[in-house]
Protein backbone atom coordinates (compact mmCIF):
# COMPACT_ATOMS: atom_id res chain seq x y z
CA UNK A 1 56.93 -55.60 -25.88
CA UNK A 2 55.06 -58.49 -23.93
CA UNK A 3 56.45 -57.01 -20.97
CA UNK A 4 55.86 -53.42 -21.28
CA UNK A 5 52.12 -53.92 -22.30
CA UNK A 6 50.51 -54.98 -18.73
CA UNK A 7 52.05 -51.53 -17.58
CA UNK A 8 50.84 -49.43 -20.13
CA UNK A 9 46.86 -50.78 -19.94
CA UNK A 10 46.55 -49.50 -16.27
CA UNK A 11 47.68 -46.22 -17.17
CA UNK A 12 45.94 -45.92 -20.04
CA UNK A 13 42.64 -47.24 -17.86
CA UNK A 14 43.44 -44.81 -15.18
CA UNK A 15 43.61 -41.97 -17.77
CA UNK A 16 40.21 -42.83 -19.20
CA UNK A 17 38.72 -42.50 -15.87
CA UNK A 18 40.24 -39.13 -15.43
CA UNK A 19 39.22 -37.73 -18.11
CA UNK A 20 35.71 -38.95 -17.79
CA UNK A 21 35.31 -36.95 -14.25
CA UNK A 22 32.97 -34.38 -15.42
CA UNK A 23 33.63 -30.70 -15.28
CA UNK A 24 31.53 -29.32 -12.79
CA UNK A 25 30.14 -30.07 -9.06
CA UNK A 26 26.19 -29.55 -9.36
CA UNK A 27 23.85 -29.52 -11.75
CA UNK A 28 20.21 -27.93 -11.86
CA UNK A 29 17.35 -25.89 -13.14
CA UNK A 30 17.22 -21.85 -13.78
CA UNK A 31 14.38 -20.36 -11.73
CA UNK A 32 12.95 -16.75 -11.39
CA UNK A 33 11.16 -15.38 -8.66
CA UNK A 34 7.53 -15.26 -10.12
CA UNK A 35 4.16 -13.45 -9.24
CA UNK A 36 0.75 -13.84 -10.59
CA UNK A 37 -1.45 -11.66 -10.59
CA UNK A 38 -5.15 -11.67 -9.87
CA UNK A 39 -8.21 -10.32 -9.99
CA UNK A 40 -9.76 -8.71 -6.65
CA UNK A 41 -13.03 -7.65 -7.66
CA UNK A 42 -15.75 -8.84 -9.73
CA UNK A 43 -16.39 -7.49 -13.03
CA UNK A 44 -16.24 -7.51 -16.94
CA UNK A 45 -12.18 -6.86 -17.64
CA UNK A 46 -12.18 -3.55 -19.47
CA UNK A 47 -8.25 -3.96 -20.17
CA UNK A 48 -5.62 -6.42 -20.11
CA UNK A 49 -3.14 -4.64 -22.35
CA UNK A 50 0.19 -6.83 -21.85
CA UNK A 51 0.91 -9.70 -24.34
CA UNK A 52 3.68 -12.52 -23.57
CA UNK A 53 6.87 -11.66 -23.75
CA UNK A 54 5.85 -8.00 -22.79
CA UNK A 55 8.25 -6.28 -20.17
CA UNK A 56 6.10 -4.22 -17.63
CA UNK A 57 7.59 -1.71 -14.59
CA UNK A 58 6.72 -1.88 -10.79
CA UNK A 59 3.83 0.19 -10.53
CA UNK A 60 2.81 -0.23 -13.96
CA UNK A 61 -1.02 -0.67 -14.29
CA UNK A 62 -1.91 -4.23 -15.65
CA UNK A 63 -5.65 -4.81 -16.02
CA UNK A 64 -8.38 -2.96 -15.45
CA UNK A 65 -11.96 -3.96 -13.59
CA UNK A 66 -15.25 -2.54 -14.63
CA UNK A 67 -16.13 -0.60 -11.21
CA UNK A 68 -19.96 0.38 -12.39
CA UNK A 69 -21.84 -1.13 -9.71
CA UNK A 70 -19.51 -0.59 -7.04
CA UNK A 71 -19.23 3.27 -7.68
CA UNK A 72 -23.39 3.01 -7.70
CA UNK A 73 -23.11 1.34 -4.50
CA UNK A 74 -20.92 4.00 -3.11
CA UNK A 75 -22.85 7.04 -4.47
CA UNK A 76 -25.97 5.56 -2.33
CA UNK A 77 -23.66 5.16 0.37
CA UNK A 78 -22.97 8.69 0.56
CA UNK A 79 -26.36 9.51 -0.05
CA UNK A 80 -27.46 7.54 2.67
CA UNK A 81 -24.76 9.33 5.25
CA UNK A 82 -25.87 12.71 4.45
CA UNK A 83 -29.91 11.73 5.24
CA UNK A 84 -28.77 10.53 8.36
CA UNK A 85 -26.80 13.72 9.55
CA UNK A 86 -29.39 15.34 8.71
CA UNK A 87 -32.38 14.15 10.40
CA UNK A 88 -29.69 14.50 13.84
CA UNK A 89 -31.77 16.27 16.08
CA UNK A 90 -31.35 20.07 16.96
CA UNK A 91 -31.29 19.57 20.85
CA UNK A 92 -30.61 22.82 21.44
CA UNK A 93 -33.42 24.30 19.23
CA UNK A 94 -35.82 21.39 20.50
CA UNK A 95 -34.82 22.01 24.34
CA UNK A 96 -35.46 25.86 23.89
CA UNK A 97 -39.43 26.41 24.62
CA UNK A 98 -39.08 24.18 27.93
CA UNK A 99 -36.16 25.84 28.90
CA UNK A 100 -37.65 29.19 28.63
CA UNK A 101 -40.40 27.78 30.63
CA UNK A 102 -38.22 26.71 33.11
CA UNK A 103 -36.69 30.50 33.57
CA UNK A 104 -40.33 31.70 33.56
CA UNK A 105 -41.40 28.97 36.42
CA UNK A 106 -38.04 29.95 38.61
CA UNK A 107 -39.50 33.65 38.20
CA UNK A 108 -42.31 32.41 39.34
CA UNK A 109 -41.39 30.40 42.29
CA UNK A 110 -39.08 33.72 43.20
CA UNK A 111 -42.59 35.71 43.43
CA UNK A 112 -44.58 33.34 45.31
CA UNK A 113 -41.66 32.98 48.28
CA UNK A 114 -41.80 36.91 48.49
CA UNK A 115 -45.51 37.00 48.86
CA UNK A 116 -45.48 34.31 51.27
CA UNK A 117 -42.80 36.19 53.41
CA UNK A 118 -45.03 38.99 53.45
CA UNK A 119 -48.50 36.74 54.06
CA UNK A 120 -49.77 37.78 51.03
CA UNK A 121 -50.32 34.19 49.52
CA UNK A 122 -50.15 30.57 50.72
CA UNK A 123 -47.89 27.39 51.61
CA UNK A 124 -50.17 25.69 49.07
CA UNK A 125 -49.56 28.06 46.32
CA UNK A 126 -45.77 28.13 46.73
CA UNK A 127 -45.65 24.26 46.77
CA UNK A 128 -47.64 24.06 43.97
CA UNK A 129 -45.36 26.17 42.16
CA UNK A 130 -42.12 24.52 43.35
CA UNK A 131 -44.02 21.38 42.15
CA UNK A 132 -44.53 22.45 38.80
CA UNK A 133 -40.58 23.62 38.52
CA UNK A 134 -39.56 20.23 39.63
CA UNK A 135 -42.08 18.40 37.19
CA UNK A 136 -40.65 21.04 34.04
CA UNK A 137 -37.23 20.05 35.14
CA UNK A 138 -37.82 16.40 35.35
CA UNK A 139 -39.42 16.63 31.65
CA UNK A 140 -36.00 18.46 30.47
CA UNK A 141 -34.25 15.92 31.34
CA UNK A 142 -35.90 13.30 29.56
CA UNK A 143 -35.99 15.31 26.76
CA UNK A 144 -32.44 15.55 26.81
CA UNK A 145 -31.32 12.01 27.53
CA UNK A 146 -33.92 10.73 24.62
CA UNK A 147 -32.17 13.68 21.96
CA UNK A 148 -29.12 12.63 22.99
CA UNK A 149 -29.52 8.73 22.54
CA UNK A 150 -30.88 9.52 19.10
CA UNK A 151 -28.25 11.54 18.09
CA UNK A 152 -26.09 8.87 19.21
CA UNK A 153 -27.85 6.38 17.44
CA UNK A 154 -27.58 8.59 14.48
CA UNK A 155 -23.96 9.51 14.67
CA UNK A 156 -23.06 5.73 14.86
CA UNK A 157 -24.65 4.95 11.83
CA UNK A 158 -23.49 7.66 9.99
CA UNK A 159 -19.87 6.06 11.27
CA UNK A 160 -21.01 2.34 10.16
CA UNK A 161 -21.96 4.20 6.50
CA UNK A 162 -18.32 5.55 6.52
CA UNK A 163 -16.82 2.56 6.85
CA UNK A 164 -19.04 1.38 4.08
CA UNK A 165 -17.85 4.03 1.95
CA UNK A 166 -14.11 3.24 2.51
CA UNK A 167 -14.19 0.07 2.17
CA UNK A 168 -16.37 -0.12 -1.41
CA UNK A 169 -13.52 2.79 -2.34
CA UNK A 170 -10.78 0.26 -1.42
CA UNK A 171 -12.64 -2.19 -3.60
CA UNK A 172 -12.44 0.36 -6.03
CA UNK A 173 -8.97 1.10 -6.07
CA UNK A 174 -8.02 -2.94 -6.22
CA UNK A 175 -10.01 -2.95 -9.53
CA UNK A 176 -6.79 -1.57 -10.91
CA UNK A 177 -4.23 -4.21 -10.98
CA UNK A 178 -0.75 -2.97 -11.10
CA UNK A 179 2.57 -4.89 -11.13
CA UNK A 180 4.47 -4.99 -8.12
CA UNK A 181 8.08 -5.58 -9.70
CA UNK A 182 9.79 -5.24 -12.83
CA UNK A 183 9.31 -8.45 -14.73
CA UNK A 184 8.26 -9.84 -17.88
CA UNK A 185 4.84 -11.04 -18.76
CA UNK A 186 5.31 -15.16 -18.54
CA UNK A 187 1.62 -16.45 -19.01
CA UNK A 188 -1.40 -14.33 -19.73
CA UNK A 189 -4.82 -15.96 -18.59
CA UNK A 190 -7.47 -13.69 -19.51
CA UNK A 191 -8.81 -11.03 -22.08
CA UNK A 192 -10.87 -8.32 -22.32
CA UNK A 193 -14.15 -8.43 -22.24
CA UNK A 194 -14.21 -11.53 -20.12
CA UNK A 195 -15.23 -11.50 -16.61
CA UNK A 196 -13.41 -11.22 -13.51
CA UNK A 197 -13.96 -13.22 -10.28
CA UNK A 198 -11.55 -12.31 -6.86
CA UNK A 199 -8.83 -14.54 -7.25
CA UNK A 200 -9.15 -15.48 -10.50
CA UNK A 201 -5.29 -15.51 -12.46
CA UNK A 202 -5.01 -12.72 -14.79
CA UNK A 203 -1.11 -13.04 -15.66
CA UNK A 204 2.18 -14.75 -14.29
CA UNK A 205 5.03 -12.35 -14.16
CA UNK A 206 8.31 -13.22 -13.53
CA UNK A 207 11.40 -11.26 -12.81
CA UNK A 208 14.30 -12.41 -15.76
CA UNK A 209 16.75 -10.02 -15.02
CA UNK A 210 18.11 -11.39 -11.91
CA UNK A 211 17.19 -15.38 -11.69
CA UNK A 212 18.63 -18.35 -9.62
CA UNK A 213 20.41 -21.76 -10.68
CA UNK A 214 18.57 -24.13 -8.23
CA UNK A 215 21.44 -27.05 -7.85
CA UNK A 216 21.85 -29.57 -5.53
CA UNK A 217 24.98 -30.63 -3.95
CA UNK A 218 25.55 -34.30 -1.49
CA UNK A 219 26.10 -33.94 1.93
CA UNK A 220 30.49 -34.29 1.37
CA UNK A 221 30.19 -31.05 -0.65
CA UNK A 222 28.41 -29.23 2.10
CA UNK A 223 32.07 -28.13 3.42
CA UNK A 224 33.25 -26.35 0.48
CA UNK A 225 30.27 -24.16 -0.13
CA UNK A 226 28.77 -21.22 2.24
CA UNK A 227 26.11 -18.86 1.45
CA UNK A 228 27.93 -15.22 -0.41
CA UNK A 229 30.46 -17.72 -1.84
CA UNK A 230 31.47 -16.66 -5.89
CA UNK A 231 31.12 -19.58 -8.00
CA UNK A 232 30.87 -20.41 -11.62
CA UNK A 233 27.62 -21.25 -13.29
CA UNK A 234 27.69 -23.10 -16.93
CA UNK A 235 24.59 -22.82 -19.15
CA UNK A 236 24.31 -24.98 -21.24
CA UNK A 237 22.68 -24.00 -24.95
CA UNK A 238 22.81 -26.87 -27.07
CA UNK A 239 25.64 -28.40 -29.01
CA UNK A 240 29.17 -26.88 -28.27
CA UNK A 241 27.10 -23.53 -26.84
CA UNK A 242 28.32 -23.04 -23.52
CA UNK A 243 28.56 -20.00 -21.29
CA UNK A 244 30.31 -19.11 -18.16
CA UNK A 245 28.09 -16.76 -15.70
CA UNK A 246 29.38 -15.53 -12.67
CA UNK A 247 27.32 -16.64 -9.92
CA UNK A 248 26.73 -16.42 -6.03
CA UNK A 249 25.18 -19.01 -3.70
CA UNK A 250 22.52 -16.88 -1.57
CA UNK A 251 20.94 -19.69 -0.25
CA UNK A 252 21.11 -23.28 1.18
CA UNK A 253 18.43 -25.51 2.06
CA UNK A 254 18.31 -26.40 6.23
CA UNK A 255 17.17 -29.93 5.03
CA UNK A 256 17.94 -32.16 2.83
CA UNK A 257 15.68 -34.25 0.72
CA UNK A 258 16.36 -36.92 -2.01
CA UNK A 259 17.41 -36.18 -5.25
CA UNK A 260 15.32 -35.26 -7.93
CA UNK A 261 15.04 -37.43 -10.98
CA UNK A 262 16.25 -34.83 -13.14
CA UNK A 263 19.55 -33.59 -11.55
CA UNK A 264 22.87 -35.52 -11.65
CA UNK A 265 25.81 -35.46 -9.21
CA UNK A 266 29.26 -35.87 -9.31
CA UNK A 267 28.62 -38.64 -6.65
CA UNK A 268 25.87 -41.11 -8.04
CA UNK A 269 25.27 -43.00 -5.12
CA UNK A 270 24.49 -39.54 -2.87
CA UNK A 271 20.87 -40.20 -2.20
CA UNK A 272 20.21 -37.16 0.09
CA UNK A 273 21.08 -33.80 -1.33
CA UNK A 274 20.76 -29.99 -0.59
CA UNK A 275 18.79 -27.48 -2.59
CA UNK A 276 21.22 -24.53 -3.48
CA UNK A 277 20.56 -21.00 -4.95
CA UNK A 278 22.77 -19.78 -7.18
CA UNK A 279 22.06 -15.64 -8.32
CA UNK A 280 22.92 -15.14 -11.97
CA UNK A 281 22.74 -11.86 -13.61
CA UNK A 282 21.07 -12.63 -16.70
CA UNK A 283 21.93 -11.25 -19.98
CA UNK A 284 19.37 -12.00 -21.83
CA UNK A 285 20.11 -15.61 -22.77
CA UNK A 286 19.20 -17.30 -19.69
CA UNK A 287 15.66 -18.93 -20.04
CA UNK A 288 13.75 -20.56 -17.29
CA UNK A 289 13.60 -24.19 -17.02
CA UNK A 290 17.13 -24.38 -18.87
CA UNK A 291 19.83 -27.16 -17.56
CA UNK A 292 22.93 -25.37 -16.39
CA UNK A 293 26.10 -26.50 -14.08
CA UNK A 294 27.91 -24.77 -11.08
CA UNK A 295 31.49 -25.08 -10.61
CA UNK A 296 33.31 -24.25 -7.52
């Protein structure tokens, strides 16, 4: 028995230490892609009608903005824009009375070249008459060129108003806050009644239906994983609770960085690890922040 015994302690040694290799490759964190939500507008919140917990649909309005004072603002925009169409000036209409006198004066200057081809009037008189149809032509002009300016001037701020007006209608339109994705309501940070400021958080969504194991593996792992590869993810619930999830690496950090306090690896001396994403369908379970393993 003496002799058998220094043969059977190795094994028995080498057993223990196979046994204690633990059952899995990576370790990490479940993660969700998450949004918050904020206010764009200033204003007293007139609704905020999502609790915690609450599951809300892409498109699905949020909050609502009190929009008083803009919609004041853009009434006397539009206001404004119509009084300055308005007062445009008629060129045509104010152009008419030295037009006709223009016509009258070419008449005119028609009659006096007639008589002065048949001696009945003077150089001095048909001059004089050219002179004046030059001078009423001259004043056209003017009159023209200072109509059309103002009109101009007119038609460009009637523009600048426009913009105006589409831009406090934008303002408008962000005062509803809608939810781009399907998610569920994570943190709420406001209530009615209270007031909003742009940028100020009104709720954190985040999208628990489809989140991520982020696990890191060491650098001599790197060669058995690639990004689309199936893999096994372990949550782990407490206890004896454990759950197999089918899982799918979609992505794999370019870098690597040094391992976080809270994640273990097979390999306890790797100091530089990569970040992996692992996409878990989640049934329902799954809750963010919860330890879990991946298993090649």
């Amino acid at each position: 028995m003496k002799h058998i015994f220094p043969f059977i302690l190795p094994a028995l040694l080498s057993l223990a230490a196979c046994s204690s290799k633990p059952d899995y490759d990576a370790t990490g964190i479940f993660e969700a892609t998450t949004v918050t939500l904020s206010a764009e507008t200033s204003g007293r919140i007139l609704s905020l009608d999502v609790t915690e917990g609450d599951t809300v649909r892409a498109g699905q309005t949020v909050a609502v903005v009190d929009t008083t004072i803009l919609s004041l603002q853009l009434r006397q925009l539009e206001s404004q824009k119509l009084s300055a169409e308005t007062s445009a000036p008629d060129i045509t209409a104010q152009a008419a009375s030295l037009r006709s006198q223009i016509a009258h004066q070419k008449h005119e200057c028609d009659r006096f070249a007639r008589l002065l081809a048949d001696g009945a009037t003077t150089q001095k008189q048909y001059d004089d008459a050219r002179a004046a149809l030059t001078a009423m032509q001259g004043q056209l002009d003017a009159l023209l060129s200072t109509l059309g300016k103002n009109r101009s001037s007119i038609s460009d701020n009637a523009v600048a108003l426009q913009y105006q007006k589409e831009q406090i209608a934008e303002q408008i339109a962000r005062s509803t806050v809608t939810t781009p994705i399907d998610a569920t309501v994570l943190v709420k940070y406001a209530e009615p009644g209270e007031f909003a400021m742009p940028g100020r958080q009104l709720v954190k969504l985040a999208d628990l239906g489809h989140i991520y194991l982020r696990s890191y593996f060491t650098v001599s792992q790197l060669a058995s994983i690639k990004l689309g590869q199936e893999v096994t993810v372990i949550a782990d619930f407490g206890g004896d609770e454990r759950y197999e999830y089918p899982g799918t690496i979609t992505w794999i950090a370019e870098e690597s960085e040094f391992t976080p306090k809270s994640i273990q690896t097979p390999d306890s001396r790797a100091n530089l690890v990569y970040a992996v994403k692992v996409a878990v369908k989640n049934d329902g379970r799954l809750k963010l922040g919860q330890y879990g393993e991946v298993r090649l």
